[in-house]
N, C-alpha and C. Protein backbone atom coordinates (compact mmCIF):
# COMPACT_ATOMS: atom_id res chain seq x y z
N UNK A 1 8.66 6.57 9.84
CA UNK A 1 8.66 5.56 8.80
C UNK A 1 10.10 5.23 8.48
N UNK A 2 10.37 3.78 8.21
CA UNK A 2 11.60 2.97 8.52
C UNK A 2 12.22 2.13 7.28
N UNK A 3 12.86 2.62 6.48
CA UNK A 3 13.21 1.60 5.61
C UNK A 3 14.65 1.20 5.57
N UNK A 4 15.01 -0.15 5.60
CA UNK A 4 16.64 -0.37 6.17
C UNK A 4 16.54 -1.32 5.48
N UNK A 5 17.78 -2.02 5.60
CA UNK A 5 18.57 -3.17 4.64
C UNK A 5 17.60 -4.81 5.52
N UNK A 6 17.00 -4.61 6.27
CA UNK A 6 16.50 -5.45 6.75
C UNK A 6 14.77 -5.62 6.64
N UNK A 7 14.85 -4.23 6.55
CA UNK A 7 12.69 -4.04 5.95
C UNK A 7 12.83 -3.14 5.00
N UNK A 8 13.11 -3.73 3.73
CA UNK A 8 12.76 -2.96 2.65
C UNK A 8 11.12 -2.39 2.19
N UNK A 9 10.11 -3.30 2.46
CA UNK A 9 8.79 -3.06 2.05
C UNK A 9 8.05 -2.81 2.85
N UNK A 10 7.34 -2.16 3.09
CA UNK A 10 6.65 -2.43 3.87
C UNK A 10 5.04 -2.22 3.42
N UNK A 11 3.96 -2.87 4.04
CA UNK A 11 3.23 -2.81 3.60
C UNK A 11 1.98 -1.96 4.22
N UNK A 12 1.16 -1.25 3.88
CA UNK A 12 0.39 -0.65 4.67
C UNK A 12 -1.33 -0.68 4.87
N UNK A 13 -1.96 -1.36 5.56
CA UNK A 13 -3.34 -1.46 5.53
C UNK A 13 -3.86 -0.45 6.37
N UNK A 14 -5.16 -0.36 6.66
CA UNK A 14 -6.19 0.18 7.58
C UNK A 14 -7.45 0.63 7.10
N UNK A 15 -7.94 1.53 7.74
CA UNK A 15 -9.72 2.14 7.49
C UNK A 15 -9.31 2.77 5.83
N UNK A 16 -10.53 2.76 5.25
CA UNK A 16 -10.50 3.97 4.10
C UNK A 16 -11.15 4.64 4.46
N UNK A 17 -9.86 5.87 3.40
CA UNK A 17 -9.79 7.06 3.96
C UNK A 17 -9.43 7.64 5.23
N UNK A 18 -7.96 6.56 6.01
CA UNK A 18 -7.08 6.66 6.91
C UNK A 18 -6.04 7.48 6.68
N UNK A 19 -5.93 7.25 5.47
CA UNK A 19 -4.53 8.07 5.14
C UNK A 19 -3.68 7.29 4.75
N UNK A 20 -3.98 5.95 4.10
CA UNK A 20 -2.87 5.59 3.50
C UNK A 20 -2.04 5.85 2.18
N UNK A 21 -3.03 6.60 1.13
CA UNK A 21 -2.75 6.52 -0.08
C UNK A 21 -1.88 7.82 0.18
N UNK A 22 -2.21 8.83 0.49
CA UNK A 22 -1.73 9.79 1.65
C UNK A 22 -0.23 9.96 1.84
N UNK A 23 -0.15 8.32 2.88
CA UNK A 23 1.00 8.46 3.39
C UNK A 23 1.97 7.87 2.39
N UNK A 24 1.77 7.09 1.64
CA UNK A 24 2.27 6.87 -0.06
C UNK A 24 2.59 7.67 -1.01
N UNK A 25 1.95 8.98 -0.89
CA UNK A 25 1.86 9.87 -1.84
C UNK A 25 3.24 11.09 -1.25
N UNK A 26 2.72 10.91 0.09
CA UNK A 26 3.84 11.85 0.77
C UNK A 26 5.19 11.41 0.45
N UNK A 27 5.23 10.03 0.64
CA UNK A 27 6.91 9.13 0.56
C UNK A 27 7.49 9.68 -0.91
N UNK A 28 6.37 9.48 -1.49
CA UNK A 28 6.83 9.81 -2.95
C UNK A 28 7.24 11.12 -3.48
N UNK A 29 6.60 11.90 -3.14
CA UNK A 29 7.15 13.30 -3.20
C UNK A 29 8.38 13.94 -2.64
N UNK A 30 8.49 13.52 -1.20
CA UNK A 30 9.64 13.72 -0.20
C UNK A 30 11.14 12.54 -1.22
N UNK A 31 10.71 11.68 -1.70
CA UNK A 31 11.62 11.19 -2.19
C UNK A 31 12.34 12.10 -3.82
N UNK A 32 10.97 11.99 -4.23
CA UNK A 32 11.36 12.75 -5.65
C UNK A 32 12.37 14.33 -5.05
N UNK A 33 11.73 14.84 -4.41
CA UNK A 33 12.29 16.07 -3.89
C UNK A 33 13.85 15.57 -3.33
N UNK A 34 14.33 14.65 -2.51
CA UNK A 34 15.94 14.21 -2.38
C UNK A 34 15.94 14.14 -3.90
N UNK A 35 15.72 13.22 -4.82
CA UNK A 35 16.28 13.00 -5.75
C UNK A 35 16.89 14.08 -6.66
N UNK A 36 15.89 15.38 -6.90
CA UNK A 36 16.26 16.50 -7.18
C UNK A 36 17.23 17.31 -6.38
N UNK A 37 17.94 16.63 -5.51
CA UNK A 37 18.78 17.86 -4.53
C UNK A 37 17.92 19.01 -3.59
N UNK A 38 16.39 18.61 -3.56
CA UNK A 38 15.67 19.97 -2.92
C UNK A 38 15.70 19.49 -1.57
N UNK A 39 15.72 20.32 -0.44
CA UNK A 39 15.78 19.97 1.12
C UNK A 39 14.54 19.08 1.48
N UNK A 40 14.23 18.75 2.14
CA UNK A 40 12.94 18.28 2.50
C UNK A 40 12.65 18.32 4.31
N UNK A 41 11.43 18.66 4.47
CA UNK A 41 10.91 18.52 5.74
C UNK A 41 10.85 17.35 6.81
N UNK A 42 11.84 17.20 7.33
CA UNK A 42 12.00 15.76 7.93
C UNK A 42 12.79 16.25 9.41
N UNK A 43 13.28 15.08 10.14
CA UNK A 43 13.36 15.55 11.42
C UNK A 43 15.39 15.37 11.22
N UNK A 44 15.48 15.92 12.16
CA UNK A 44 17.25 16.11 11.97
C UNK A 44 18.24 14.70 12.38
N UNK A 45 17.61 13.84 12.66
CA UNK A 45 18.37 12.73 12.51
C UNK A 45 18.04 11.60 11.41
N UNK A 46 17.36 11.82 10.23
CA UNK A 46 16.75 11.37 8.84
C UNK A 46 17.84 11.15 8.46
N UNK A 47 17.55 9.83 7.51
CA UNK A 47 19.06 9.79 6.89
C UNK A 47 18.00 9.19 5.22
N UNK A 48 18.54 9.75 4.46
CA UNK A 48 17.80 9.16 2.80
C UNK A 48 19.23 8.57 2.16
N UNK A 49 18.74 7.93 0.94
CA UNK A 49 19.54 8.14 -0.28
C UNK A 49 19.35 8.06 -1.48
N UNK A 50 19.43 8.13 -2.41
CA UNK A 50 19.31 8.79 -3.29
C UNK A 50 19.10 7.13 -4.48
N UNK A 51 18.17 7.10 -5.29
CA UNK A 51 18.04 5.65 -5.83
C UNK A 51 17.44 6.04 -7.37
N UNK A 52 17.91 5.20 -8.10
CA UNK A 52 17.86 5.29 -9.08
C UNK A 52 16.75 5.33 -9.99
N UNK A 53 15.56 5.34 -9.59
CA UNK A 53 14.22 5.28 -10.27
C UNK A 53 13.14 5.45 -9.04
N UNK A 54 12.09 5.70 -9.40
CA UNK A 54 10.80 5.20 -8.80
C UNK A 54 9.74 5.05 -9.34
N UNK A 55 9.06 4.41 -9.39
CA UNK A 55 8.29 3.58 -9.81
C UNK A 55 7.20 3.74 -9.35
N UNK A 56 5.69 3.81 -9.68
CA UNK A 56 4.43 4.48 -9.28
C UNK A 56 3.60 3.74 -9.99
N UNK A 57 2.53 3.13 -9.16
CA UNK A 57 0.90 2.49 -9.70
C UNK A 57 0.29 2.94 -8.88
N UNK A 58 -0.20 3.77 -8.67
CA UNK A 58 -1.28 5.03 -8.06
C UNK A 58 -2.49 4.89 -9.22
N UNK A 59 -4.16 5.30 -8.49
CA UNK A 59 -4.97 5.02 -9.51
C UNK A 59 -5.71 3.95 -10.36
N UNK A 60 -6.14 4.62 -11.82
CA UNK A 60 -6.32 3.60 -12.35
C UNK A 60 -6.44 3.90 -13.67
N UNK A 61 -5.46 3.15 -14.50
CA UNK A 61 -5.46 3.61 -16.02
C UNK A 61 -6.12 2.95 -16.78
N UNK A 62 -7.59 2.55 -16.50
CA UNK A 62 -8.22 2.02 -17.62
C UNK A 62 -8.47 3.01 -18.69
N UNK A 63 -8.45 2.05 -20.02
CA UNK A 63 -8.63 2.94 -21.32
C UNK A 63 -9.37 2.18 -21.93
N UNK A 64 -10.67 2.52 -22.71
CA UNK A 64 -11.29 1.53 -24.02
C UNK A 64 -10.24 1.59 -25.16
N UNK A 65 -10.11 2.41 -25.36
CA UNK A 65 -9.13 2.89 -26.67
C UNK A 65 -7.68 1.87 -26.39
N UNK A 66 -7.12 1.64 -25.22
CA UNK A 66 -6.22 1.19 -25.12
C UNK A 66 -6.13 -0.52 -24.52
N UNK A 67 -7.52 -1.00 -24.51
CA UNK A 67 -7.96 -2.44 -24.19
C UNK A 67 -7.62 -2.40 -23.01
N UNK A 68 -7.60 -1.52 -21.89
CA UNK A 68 -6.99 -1.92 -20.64
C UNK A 68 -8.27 -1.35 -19.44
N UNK A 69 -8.46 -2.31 -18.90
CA UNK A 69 -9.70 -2.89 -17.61
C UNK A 69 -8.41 -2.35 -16.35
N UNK A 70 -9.40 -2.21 -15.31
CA UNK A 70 -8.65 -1.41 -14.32
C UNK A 70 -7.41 -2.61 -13.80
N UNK A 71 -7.94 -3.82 -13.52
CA UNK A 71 -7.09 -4.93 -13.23
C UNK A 71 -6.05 -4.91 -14.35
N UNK A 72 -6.30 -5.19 -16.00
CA UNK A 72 -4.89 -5.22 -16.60
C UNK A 72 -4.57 -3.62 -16.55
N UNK A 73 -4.60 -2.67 -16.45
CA UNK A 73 -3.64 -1.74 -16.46
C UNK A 73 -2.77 -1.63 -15.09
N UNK A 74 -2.94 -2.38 -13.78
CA UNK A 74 -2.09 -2.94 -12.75
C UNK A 74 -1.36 -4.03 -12.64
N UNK A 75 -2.13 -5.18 -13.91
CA UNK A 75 -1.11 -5.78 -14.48
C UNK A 75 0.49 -5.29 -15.36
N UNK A 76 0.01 -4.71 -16.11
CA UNK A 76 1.09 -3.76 -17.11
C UNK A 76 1.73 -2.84 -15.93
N UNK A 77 2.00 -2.40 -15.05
CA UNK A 77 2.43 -1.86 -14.22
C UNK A 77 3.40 -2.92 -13.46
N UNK A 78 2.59 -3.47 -12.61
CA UNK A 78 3.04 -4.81 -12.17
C UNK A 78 4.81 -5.57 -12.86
N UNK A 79 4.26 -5.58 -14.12
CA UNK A 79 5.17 -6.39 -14.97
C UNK A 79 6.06 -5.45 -15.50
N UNK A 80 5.93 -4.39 -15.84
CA UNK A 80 6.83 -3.44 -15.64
C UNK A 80 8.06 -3.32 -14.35
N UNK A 81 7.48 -3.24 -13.60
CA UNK A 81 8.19 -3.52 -12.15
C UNK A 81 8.82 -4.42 -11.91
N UNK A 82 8.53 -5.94 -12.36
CA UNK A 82 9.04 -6.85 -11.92
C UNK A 82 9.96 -6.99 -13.31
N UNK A 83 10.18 -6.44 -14.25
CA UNK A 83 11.29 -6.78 -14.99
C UNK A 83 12.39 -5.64 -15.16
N UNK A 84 11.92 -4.26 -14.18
CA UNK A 84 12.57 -3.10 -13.94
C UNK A 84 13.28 -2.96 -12.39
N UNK A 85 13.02 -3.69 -11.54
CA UNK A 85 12.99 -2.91 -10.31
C UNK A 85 14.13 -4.12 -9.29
N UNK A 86 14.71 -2.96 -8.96
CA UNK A 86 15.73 -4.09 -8.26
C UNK A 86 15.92 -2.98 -7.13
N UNK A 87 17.20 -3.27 -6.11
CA UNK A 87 17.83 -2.86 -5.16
C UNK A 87 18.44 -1.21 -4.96
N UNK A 88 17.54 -0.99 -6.23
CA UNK A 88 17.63 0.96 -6.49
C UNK A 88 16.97 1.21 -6.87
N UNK A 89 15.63 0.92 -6.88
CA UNK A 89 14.50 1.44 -6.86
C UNK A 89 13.62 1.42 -6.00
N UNK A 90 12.79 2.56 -6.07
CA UNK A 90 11.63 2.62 -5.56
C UNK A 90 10.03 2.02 -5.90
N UNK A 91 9.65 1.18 -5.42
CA UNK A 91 8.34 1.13 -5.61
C UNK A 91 7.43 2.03 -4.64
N UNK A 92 6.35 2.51 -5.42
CA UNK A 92 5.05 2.56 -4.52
C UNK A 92 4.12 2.15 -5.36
N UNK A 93 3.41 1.33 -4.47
CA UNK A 93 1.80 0.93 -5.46
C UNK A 93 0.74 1.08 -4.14
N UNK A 94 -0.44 1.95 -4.60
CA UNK A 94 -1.45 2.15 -4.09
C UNK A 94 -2.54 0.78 -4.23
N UNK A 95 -3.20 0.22 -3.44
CA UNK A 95 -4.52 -0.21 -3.76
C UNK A 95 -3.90 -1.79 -4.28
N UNK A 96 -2.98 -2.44 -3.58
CA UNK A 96 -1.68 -3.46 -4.13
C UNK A 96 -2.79 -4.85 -4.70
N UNK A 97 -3.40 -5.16 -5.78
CA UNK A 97 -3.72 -5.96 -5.66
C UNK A 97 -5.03 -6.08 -6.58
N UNK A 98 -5.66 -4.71 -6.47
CA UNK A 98 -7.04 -4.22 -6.86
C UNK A 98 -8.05 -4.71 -8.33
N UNK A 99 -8.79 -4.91 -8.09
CA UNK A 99 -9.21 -4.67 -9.71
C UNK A 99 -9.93 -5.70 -10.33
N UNK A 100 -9.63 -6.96 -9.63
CA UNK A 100 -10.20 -8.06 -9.86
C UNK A 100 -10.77 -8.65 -8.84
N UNK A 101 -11.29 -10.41 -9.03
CA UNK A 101 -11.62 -11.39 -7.93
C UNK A 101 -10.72 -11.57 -6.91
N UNK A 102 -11.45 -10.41 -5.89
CA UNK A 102 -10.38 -10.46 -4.68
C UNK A 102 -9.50 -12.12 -4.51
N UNK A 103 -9.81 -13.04 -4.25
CA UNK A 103 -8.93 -14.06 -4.05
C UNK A 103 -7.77 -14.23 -4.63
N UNK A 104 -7.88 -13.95 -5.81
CA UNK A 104 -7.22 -14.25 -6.92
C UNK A 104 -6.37 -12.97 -7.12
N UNK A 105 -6.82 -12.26 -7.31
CA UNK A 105 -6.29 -10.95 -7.09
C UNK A 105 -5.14 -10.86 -6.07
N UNK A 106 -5.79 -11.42 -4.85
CA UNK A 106 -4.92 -11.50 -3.68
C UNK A 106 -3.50 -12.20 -3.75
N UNK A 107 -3.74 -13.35 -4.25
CA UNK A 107 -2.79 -14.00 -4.85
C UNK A 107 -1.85 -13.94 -5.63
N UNK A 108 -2.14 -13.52 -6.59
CA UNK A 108 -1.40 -12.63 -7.97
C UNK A 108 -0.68 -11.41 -6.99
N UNK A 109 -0.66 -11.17 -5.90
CA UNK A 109 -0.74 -10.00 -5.21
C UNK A 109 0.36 -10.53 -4.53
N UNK A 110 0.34 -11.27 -3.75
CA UNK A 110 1.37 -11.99 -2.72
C UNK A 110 2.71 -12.42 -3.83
N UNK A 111 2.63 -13.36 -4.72
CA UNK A 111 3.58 -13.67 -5.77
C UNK A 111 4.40 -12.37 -6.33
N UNK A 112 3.68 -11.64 -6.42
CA UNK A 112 4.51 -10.06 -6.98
C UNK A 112 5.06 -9.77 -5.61
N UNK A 113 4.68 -9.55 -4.75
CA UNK A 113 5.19 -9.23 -3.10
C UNK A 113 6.42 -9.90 -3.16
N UNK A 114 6.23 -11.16 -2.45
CA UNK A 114 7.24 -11.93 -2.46
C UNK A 114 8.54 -12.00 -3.53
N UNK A 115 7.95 -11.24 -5.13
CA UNK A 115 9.45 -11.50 -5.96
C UNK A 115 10.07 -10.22 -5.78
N UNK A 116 9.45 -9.38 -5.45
CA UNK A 116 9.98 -8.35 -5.23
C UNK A 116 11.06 -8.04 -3.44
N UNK A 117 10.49 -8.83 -2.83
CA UNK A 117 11.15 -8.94 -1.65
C UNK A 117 12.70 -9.69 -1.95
N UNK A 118 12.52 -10.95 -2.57
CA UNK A 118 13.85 -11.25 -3.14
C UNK A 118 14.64 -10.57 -3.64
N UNK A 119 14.00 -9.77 -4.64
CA UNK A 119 15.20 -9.11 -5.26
C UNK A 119 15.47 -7.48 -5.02
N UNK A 120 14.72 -7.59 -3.48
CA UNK A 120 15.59 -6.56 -2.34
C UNK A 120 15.12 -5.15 -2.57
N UNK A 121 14.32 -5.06 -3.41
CA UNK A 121 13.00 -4.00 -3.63
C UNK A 121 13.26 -3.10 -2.51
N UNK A 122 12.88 -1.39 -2.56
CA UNK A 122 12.30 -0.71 -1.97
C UNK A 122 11.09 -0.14 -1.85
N UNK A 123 9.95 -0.21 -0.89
CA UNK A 123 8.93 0.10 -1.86
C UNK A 123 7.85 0.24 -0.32
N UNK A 124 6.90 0.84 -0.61
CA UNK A 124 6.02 0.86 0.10
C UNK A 124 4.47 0.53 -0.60
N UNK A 125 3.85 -0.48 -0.05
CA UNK A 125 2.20 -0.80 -1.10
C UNK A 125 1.25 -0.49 0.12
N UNK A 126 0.27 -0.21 -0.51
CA UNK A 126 -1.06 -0.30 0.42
C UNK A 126 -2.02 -1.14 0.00
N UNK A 127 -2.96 -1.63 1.20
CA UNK A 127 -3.69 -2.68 0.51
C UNK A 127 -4.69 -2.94 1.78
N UNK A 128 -6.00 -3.78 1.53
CA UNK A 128 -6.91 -4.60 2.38
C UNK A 128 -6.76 -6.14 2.45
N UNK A 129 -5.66 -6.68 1.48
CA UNK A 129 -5.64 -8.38 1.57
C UNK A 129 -5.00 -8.74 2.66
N UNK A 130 -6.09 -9.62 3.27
CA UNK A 130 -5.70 -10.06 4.62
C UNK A 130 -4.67 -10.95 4.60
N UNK A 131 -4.55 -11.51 3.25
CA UNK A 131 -3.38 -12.63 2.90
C UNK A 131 -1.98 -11.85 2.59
N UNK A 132 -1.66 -10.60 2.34
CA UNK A 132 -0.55 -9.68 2.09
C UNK A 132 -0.12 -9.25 3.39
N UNK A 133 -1.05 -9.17 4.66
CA UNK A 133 -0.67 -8.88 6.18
C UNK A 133 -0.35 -10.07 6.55
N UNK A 134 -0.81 -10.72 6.40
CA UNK A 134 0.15 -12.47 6.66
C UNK A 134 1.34 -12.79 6.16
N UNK A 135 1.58 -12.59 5.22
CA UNK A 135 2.60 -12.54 4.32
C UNK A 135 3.57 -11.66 4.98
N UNK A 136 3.09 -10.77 5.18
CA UNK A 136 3.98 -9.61 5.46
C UNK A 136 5.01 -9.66 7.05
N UNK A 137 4.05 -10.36 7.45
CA UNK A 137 4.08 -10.48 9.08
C UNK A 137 5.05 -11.89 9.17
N UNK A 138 5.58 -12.80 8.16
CA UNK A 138 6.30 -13.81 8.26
C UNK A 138 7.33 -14.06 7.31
N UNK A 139 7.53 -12.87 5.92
CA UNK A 139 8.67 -12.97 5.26
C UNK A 139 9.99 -12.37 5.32
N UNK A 140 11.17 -12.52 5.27
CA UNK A 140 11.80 -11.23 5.50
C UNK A 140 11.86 -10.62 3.96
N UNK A 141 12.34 -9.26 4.70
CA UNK A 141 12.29 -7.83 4.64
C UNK A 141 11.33 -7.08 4.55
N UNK A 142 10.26 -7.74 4.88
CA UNK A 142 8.75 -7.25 4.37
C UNK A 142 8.03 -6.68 6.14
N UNK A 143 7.86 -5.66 6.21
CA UNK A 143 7.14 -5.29 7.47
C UNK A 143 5.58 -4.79 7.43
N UNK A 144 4.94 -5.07 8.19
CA UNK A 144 3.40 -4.35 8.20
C UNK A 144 3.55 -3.42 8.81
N UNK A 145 2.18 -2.12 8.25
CA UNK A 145 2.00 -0.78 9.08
C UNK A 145 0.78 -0.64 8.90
N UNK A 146 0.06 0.09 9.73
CA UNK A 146 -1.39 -0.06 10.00
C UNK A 146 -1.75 1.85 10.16
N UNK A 147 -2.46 1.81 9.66
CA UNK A 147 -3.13 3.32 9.84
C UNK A 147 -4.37 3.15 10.98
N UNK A 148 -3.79 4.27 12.34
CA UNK A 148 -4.56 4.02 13.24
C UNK A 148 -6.37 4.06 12.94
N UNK A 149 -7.14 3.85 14.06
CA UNK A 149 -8.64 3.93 13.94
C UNK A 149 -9.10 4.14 15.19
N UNK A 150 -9.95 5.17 15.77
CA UNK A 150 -10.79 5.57 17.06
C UNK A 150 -11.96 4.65 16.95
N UNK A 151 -11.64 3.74 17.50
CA UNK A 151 -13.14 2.29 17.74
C UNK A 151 -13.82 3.31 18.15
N UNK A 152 -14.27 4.07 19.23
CA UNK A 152 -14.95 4.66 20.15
C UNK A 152 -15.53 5.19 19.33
N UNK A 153 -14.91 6.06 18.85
CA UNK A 153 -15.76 7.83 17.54
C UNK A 153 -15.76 7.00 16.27
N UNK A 154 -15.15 5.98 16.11
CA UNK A 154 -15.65 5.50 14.57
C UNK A 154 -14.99 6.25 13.30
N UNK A 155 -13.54 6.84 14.01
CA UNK A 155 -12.66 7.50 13.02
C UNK A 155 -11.47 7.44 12.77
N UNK A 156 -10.77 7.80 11.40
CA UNK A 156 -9.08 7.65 11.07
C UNK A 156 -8.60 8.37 12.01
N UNK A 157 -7.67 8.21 12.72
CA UNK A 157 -6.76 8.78 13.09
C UNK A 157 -5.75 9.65 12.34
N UNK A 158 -5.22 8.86 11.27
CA UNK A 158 -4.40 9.57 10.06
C UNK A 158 -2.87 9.57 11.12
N UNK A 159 -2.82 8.30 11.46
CA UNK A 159 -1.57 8.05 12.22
C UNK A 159 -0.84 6.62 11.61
N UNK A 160 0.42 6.74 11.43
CA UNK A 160 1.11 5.41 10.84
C UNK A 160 1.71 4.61 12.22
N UNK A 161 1.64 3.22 12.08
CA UNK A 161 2.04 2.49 13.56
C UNK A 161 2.47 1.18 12.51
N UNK A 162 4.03 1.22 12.62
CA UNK A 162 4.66 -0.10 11.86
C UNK A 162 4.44 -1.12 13.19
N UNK A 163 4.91 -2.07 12.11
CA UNK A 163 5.17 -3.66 12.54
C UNK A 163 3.57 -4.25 13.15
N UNK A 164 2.77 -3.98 12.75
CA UNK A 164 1.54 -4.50 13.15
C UNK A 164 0.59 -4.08 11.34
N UNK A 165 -0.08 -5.25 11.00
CA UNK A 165 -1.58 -5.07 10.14
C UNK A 165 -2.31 -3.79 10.34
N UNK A 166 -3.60 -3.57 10.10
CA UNK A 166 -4.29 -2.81 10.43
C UNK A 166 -5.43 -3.37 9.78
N UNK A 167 -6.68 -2.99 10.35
CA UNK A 167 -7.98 -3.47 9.82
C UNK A 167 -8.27 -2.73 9.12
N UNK A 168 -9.44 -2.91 7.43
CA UNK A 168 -10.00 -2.12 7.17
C UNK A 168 -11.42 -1.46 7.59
N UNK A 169 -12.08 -1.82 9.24
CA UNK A 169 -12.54 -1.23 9.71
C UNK A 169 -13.85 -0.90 9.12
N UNK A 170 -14.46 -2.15 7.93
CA UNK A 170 -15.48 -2.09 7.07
C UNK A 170 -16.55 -1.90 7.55
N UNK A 171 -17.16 -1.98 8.19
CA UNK A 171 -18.51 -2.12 8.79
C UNK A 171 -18.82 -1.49 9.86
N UNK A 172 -17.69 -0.77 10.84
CA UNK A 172 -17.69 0.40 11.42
C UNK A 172 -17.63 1.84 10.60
N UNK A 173 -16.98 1.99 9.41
CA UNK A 173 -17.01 2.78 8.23
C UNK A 173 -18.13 2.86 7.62
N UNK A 174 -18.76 1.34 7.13
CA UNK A 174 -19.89 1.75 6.72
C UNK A 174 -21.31 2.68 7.67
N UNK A 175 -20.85 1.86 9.14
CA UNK A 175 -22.35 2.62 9.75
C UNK A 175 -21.70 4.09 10.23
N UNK A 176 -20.74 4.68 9.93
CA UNK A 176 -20.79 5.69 10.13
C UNK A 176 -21.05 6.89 8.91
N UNK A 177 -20.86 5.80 7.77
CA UNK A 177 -21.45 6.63 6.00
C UNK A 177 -22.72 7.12 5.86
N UNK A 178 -23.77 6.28 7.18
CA UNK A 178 -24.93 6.43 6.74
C UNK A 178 -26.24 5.31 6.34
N UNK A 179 -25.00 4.50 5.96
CA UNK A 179 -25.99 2.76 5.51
C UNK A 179 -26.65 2.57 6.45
N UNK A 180 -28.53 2.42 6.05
CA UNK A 180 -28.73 1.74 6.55
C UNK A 180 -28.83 0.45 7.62
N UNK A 181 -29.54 0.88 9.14
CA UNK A 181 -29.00 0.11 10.01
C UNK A 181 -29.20 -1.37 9.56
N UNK A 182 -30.40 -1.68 9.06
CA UNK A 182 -30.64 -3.17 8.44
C UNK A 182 -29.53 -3.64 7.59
N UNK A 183 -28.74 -2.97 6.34
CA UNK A 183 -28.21 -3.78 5.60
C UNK A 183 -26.76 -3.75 6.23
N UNK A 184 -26.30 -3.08 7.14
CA UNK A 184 -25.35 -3.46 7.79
C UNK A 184 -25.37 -4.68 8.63
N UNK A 185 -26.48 -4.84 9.56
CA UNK A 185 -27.12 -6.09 10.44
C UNK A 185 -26.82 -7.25 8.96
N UNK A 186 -27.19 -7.15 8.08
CA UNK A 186 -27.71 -8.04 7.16
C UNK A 186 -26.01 -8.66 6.91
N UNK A 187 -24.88 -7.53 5.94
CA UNK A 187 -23.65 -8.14 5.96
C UNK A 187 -23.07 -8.21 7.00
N UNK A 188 -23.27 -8.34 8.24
CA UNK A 188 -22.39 -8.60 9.68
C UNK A 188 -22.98 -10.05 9.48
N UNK A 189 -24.01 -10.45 9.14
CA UNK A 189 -24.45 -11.61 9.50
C UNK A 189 -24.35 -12.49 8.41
N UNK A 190 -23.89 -12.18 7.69
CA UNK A 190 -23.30 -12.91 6.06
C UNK A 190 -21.98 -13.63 6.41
């Protein structure tokens, strides 16, 4: 995994339960751990550095008590970020997008992408919007990574492969959950 003055973001799709949130969670720890001065497990030509914040939307902080629906508490995150986060920080956001009317969602999704690419962001997101792998695949500094998938066995690999999308592998996932062979036939044909 590659982050340089030329691909700051990158973005990461594939199957659920590939290993993306995973491989998000790992970045984040291995980073916090440089930040603290602790060694970390990496290969001997790694090079880090050391940045001034990081920044985390992992989850989901809905609260009744606190008026916040799973979508606005990724809003409030969101906007946090975009009035915090510059060229020394870290982002990671899990699930980039989530919470609402996918379209729209998606959208609201790409606009945060994109301002954050301007203003030279570090960050790694995960996500299923097919419009954020497009995006990703034609802006600079923004790269795609895909969490592999065994078409054959119908399984994660739990392997990272930049510069390419990745599918979320929906309907091969589902018939391997168990669904019903009909209502799979039924949304293939939707």
């Amino acid at each position: 995994l590659e982050l340089n003055s030329k691909k700051r973001l990158i973005v990461i799709s594939g199957p659920n339960a590939g290993g993306k949130s995973v491989t998000l969670q790992a970045v984040g720890l291995l980073q916090y751990m440089i930040q603290c001065g602790i060694q970390v497990p990496v290969g001997g030509n790694t090079e880090t550095r050391i940045l001034n914040d990081i920044y985390l939307d992992f989850g989901d902080d809905q609260s009744i008590s606190n008026d916040l629906s799973t979508y606005s508490s990724h809003l409030k995150n969101m906007n946090f970020m975009l009035k915090n986060a510059d060229e020394n920080k870290l982002i990671l956001i899990d699930e980039f997008g989530d919470g609402t009317e996918p379209e729209m969602g998606a959208a609201i999704a790409e606009a945060v992408l994109q301002n954050f690419a301007e203003k030279g962001v570090w960050g790694i997101l995960t996500t299923h919007y097919a419009n954020l792998k497009r995006f990703s695949n034609n802006y600079p500094g923004i790269e795609n990574a895909a969490m592999l998938f065994d078409n054959e066995n119908l399984k994660p690999l739990y392997k990272l492969k930049t510069g390419i999308p990745g599918s979320s592998y929906t309907f091969e996932i589902a018939k391997n959950s168990g669904l019903p062979k009909e209502i799979i036939e039924l949304a293939e044909s939707k």
